[in-house]
Protein backbone atom coordinates (compact mmCIF):
# COMPACT_ATOMS: atom_id res chain seq x y z
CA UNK A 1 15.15 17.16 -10.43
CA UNK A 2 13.81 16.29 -7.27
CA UNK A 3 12.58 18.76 -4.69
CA UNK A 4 12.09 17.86 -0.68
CA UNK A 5 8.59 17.70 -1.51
CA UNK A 6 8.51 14.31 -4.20
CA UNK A 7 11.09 13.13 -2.18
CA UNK A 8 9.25 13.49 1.49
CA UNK A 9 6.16 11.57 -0.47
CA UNK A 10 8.07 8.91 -2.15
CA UNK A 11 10.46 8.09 1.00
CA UNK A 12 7.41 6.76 3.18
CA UNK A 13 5.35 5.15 -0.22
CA UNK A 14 8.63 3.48 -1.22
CA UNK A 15 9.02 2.17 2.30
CA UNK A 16 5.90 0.97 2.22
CA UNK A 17 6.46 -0.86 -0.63
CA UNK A 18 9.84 -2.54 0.30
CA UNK A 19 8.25 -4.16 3.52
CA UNK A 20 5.47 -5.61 1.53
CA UNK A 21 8.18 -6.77 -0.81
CA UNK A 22 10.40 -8.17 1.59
CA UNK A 23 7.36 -10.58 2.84
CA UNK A 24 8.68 -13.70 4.77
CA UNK A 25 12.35 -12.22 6.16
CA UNK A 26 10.53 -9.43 8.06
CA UNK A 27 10.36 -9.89 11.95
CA UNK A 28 7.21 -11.63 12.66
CA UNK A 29 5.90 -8.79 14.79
CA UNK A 30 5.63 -7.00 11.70
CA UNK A 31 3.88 -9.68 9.26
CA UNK A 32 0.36 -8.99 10.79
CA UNK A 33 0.31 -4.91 9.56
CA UNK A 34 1.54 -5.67 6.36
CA UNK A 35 -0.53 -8.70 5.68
CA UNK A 36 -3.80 -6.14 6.90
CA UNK A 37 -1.89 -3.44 4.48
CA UNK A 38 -2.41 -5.87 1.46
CA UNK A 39 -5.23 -7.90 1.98
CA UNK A 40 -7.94 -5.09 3.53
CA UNK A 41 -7.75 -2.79 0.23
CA UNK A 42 -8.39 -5.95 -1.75
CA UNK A 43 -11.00 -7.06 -0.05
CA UNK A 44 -12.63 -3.71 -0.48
CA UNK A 45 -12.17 -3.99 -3.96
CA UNK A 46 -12.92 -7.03 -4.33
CA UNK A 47 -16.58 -6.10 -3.30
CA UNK A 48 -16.86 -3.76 -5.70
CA UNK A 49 -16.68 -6.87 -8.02
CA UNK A 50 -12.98 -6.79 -9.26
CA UNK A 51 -11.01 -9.92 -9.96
CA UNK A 52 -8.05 -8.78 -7.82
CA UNK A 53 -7.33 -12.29 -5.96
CA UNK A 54 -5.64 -15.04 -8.03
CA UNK A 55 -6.24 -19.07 -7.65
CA UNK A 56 -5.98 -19.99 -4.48
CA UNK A 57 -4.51 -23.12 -2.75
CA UNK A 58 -6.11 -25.93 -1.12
CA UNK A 59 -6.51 -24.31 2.04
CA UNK A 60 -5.12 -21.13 1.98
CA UNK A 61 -5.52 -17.45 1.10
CA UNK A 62 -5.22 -16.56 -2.60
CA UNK A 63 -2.52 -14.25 -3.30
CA UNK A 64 -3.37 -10.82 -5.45
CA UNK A 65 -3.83 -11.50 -9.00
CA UNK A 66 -1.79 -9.20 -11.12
CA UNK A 67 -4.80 -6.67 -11.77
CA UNK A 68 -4.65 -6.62 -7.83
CA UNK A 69 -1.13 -5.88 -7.24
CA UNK A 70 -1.20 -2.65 -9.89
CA UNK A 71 -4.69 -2.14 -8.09
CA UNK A 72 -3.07 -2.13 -4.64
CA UNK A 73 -0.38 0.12 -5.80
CA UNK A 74 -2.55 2.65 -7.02
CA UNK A 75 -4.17 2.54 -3.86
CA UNK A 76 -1.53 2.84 -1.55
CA UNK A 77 0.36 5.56 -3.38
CA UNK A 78 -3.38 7.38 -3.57
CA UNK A 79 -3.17 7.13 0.44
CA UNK A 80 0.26 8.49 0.67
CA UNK A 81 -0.08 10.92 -1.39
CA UNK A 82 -3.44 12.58 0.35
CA UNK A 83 -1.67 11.96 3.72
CA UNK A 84 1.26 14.05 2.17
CA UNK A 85 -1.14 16.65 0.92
CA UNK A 86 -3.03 16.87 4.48
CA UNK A 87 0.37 17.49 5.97
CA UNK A 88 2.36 20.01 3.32
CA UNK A 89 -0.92 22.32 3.87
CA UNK A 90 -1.16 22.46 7.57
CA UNK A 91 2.66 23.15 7.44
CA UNK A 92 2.40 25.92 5.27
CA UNK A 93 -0.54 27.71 7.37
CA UNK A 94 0.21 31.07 7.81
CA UNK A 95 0.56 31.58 11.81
């Protein structure tokens, strides 16, 4: 069912995915990269006039509204999967 190909371009999205999910019990060193790897695709998109930011606190930064999270996914697996792309073809150059 699966062929070294889906699973060499889910491995890195899905590892992606569990360090934004794991959020507070990652080692701090790590909490500024994923914090830029949510927030910096939202803020593009939020330019382009999309509600992807929910309420926020007195204070502090909104988190993504739902719209943003599935927005953020599809972004993210987008990148991943062009970065995958890039790489299978210069692999399979013929030398």
């Amino acid at each position: 069912m699966f062929t070294w190909r889906s699973v060499a371009f889910l491995a890195p999205a899905l590892a992606h995915a569990g360090y934004i999910a794991l959020g507070d019990r990652l080692p701090q060193a790590l909490a500024p990269a994923i914090a830029v790897s949510i927030y910096v695709p939202l803020m593009l998109l939020q330019g382009l006039g999309l509600p992807v930011f929910g309420a926020a606190e007195s204070g502090g930064w909104p988190g993504p509204s739902l719209l943003g999270w599935a927005l953020l996914s599809l972004f993210w697996l987008l990148v991943w999967w062009l970065l995958f792309a890039v790489v299978i073809r210069l692999l399979s150059r013929p030398t």
